[in-house]
N, C-alpha and C. Protein backbone atom coordinates (compact mmCIF):
# COMPACT_ATOMS: atom_id res chain seq x y z
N UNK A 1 -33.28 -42.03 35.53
CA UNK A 1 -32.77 -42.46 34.25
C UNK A 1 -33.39 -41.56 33.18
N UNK A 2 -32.46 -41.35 32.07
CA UNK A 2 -33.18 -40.30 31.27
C UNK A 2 -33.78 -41.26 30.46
N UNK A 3 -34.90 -40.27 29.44
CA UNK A 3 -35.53 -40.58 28.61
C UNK A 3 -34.51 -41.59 27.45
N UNK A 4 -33.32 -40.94 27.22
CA UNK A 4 -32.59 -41.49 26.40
C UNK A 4 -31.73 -42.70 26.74
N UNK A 5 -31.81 -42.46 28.00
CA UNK A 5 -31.04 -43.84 28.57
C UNK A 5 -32.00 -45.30 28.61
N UNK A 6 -33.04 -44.58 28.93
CA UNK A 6 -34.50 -45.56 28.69
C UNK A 6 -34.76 -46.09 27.60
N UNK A 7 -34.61 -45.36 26.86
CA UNK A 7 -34.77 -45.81 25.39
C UNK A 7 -34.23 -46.90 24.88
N UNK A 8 -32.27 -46.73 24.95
CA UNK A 8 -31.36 -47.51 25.10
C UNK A 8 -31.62 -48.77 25.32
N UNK A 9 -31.94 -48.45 26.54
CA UNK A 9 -32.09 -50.07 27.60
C UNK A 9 -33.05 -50.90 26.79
N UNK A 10 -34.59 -50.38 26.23
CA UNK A 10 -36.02 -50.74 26.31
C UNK A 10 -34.96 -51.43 24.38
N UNK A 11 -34.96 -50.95 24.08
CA UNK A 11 -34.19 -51.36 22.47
C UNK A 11 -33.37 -52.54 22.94
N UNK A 12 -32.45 -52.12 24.08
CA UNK A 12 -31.76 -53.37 24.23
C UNK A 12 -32.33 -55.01 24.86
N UNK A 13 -32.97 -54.39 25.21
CA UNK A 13 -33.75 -55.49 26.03
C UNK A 13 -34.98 -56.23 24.53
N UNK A 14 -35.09 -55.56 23.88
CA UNK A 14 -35.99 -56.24 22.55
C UNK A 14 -35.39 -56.80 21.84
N UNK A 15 -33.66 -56.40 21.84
CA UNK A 15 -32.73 -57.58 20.66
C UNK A 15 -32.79 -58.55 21.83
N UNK A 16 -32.36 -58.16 23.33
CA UNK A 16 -31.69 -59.51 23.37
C UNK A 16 -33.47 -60.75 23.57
N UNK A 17 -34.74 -60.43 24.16
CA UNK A 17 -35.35 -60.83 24.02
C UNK A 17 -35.91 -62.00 22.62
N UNK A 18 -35.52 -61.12 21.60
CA UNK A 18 -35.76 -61.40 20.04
C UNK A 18 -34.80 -62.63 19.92
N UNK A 19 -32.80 -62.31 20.34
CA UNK A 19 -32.29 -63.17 20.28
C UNK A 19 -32.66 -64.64 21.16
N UNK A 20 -33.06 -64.36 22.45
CA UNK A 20 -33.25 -65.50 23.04
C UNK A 20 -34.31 -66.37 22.67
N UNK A 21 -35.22 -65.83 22.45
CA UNK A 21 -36.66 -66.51 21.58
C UNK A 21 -36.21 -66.68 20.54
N UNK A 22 -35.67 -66.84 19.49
CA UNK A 22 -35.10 -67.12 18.04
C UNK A 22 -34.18 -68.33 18.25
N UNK A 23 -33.38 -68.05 19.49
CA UNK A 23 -32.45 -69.31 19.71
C UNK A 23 -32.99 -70.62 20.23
N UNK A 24 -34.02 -70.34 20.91
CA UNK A 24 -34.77 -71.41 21.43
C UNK A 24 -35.77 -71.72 20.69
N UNK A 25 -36.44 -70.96 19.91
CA UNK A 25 -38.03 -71.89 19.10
C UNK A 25 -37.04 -72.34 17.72
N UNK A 26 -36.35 -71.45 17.14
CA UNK A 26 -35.70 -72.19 15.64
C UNK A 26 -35.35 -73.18 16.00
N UNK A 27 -34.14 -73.90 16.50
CA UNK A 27 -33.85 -75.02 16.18
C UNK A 27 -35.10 -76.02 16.74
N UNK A 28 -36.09 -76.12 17.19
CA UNK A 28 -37.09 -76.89 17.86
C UNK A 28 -38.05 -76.80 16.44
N UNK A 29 -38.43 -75.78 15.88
CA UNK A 29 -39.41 -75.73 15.15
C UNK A 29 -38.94 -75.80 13.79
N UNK A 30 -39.02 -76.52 12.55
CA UNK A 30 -38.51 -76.86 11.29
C UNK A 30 -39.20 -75.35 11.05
N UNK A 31 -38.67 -74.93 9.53
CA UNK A 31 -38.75 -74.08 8.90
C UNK A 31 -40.21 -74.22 8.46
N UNK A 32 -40.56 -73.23 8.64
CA UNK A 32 -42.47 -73.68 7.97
C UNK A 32 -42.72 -72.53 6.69
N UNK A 33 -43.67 -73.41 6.08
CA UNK A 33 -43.69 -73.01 4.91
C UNK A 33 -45.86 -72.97 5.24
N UNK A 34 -46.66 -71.86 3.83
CA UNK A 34 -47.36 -71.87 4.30
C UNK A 34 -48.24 -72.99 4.49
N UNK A 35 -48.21 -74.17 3.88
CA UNK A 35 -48.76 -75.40 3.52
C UNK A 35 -48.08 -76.21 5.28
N UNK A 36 -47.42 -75.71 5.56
CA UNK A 36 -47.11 -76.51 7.47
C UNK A 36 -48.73 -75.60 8.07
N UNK A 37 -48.32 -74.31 7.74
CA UNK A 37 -49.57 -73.46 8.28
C UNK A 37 -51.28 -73.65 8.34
N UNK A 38 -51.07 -74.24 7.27
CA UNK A 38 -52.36 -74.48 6.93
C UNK A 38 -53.42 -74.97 7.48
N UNK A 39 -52.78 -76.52 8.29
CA UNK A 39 -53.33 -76.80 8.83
C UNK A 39 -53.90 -76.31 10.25
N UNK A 40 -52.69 -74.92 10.73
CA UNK A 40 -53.05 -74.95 12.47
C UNK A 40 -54.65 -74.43 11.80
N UNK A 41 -54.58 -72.91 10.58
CA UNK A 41 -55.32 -72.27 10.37
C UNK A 41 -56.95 -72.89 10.28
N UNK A 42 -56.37 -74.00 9.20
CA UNK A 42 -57.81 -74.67 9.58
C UNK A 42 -58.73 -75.14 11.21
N UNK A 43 -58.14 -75.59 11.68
CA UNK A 43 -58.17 -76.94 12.86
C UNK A 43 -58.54 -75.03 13.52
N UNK A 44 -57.77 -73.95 13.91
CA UNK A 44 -58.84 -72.97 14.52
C UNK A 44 -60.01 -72.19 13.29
N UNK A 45 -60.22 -72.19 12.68
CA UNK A 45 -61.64 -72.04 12.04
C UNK A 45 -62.41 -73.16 11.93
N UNK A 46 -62.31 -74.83 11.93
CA UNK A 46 -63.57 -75.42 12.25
C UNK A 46 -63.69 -75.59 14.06
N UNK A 47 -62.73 -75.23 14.81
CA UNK A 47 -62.84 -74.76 15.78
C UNK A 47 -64.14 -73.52 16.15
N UNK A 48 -64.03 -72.58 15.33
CA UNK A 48 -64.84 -71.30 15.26
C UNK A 48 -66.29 -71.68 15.25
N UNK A 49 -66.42 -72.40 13.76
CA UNK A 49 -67.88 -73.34 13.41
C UNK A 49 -68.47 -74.18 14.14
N UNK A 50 -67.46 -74.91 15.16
CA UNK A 50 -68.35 -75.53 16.19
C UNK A 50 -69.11 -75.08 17.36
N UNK A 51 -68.45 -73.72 17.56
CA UNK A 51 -68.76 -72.68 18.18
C UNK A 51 -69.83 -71.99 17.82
N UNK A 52 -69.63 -71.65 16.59
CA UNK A 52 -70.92 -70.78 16.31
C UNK A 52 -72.29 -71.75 16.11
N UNK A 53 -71.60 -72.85 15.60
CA UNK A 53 -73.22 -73.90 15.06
C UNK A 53 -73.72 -74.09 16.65
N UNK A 54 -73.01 -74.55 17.32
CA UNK A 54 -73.77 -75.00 18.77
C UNK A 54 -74.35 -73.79 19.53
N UNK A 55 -74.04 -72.72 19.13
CA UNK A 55 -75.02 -71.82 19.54
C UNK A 55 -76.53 -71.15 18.64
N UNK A 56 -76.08 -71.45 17.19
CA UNK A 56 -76.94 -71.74 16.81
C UNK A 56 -78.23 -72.84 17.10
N UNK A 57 -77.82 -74.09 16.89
CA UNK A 57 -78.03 -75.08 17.44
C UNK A 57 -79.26 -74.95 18.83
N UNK A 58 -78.50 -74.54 19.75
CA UNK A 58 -78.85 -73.86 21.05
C UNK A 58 -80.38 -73.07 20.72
N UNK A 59 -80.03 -72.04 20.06
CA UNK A 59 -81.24 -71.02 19.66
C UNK A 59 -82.52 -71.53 19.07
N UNK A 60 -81.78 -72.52 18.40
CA UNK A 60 -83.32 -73.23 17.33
C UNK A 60 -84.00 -74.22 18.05
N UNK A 61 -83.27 -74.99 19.05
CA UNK A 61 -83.99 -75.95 20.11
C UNK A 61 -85.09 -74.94 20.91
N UNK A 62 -84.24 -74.28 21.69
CA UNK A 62 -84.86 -73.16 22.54
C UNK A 62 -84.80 -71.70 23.00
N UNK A 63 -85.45 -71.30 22.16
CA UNK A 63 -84.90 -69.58 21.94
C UNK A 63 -84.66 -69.05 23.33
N UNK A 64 -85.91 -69.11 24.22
CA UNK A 64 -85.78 -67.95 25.60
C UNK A 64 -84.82 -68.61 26.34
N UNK A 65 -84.38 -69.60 27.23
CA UNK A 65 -83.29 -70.14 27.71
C UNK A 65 -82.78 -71.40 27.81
N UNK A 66 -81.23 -71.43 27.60
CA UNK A 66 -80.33 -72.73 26.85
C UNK A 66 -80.66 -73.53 28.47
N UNK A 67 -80.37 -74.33 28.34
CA UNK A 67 -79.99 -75.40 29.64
C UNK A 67 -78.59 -75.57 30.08
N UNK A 68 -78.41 -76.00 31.18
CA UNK A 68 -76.90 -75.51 31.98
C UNK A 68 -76.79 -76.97 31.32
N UNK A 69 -76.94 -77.59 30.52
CA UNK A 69 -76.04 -78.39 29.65
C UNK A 69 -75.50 -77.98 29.01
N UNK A 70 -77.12 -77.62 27.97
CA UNK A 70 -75.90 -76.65 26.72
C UNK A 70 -75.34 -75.35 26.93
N UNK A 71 -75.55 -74.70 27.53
CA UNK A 71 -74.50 -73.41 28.04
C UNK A 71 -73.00 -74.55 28.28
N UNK A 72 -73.03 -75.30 29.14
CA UNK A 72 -71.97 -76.20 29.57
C UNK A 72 -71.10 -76.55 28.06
N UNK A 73 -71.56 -77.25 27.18
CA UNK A 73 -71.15 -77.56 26.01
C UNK A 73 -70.80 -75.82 25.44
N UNK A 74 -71.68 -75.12 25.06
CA UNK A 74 -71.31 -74.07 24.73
C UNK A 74 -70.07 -73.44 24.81
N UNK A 75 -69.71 -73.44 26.19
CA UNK A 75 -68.54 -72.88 26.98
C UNK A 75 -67.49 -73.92 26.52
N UNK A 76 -67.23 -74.78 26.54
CA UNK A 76 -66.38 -76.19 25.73
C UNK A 76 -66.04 -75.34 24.45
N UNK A 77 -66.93 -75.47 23.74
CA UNK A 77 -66.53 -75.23 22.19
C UNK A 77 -66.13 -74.00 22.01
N UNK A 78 -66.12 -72.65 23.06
CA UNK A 78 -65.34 -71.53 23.19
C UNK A 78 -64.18 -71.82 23.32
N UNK A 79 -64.07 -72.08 24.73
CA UNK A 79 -62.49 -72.31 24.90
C UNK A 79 -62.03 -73.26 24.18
N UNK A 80 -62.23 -74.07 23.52
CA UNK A 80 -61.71 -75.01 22.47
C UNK A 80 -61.31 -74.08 20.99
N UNK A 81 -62.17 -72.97 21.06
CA UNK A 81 -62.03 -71.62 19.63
C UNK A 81 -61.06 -71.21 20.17
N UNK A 82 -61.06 -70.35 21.59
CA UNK A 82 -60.21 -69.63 22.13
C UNK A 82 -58.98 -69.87 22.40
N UNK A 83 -59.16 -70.97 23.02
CA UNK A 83 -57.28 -71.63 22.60
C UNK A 83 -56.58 -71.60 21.54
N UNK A 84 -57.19 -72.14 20.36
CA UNK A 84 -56.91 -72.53 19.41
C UNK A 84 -56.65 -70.96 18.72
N UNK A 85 -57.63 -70.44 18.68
CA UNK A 85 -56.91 -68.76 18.49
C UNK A 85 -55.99 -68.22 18.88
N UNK A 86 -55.65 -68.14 20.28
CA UNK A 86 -54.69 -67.81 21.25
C UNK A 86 -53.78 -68.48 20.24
N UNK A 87 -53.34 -69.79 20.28
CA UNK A 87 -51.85 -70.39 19.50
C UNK A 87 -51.77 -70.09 18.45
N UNK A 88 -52.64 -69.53 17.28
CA UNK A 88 -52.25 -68.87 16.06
C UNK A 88 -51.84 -68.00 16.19
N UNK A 89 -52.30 -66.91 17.15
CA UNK A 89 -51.89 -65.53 17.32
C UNK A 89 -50.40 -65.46 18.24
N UNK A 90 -50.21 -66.56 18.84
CA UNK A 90 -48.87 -66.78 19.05
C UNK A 90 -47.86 -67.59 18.05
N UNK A 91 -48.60 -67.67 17.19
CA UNK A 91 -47.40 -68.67 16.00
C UNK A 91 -47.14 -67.35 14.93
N UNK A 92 -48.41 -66.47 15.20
CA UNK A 92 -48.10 -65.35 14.07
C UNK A 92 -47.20 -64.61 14.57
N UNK A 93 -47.36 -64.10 15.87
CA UNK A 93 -46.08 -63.39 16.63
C UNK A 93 -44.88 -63.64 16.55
N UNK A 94 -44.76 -64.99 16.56
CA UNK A 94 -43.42 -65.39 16.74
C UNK A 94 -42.49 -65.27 14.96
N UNK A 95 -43.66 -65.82 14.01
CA UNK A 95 -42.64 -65.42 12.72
C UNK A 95 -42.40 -63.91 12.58
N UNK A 96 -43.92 -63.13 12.87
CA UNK A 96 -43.64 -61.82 13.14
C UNK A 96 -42.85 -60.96 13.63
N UNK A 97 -42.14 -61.59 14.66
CA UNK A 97 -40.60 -61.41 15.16
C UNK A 97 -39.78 -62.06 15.05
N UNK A 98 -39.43 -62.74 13.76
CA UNK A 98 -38.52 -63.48 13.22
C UNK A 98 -37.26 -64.78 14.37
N UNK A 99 -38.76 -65.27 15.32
CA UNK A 99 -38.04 -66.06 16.20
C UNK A 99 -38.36 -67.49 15.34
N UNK A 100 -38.88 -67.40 14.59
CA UNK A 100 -39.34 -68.63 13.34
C UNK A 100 -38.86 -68.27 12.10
N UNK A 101 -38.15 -69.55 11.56
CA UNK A 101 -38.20 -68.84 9.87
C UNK A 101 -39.16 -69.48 8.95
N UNK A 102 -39.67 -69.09 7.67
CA UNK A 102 -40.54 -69.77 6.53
C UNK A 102 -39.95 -69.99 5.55
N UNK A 103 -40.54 -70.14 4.67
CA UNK A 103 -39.89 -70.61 3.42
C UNK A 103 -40.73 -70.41 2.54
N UNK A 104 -40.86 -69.96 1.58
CA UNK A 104 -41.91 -70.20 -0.09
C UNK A 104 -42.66 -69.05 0.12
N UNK A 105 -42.68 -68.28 0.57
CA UNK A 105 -42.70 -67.08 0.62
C UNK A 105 -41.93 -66.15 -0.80
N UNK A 106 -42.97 -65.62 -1.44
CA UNK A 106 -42.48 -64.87 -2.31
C UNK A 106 -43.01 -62.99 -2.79
């Protein structure tokens, strides 16, 4: 296949992708405006803070080594950040490719 035929295809395959994701999250997801946003944004940054305080936390109890508790908890309040990151960075993608629409945007 040539370069140009490749091309073709790889373009075509990003509308219809774009179209099929647009057809399926819009009508499911109301129009969001940034005040819908707001909240995911928050809920992952005190996400972040619980993360960082409990390792703080961690350090000031016992500097040279945490306990396979709190490592245990530790690891909790990551993936509890990390998720929660992960779905922003997929909610940003998705308006980012206009499979979401907003509103009040100016």
């Amino acid at each position: 296949m040539s370069d140009k035929n490749s091309n073709r295809l790889l373009l075509e395959l990003e509308k219809i992708r774009r179209d099929v994701n647009r057809q399926i999250m819009n009508p499911e997801i109301p129009e969001l405006s940034v005040e819908d946003i707001r909240p995911v944004i928050t809920m992952a940054s005190k996400a972040r803070l619980a993360y960082l305080q409990e390792l703080i936390d961690i350090a000031r109890l016992d500097p040279d080594m945490p306990s396979h508790e709190q490592i245990t908890m530790l690891a909790r309040q990551r993936e509890a950040y990390e998720e929660l990151r992960a779905a922003v960075n997929a909610l940003e993608a998705a308006i980012d490719r206009g499979y979401l629409d907003v509103t009040g945007i100016e």
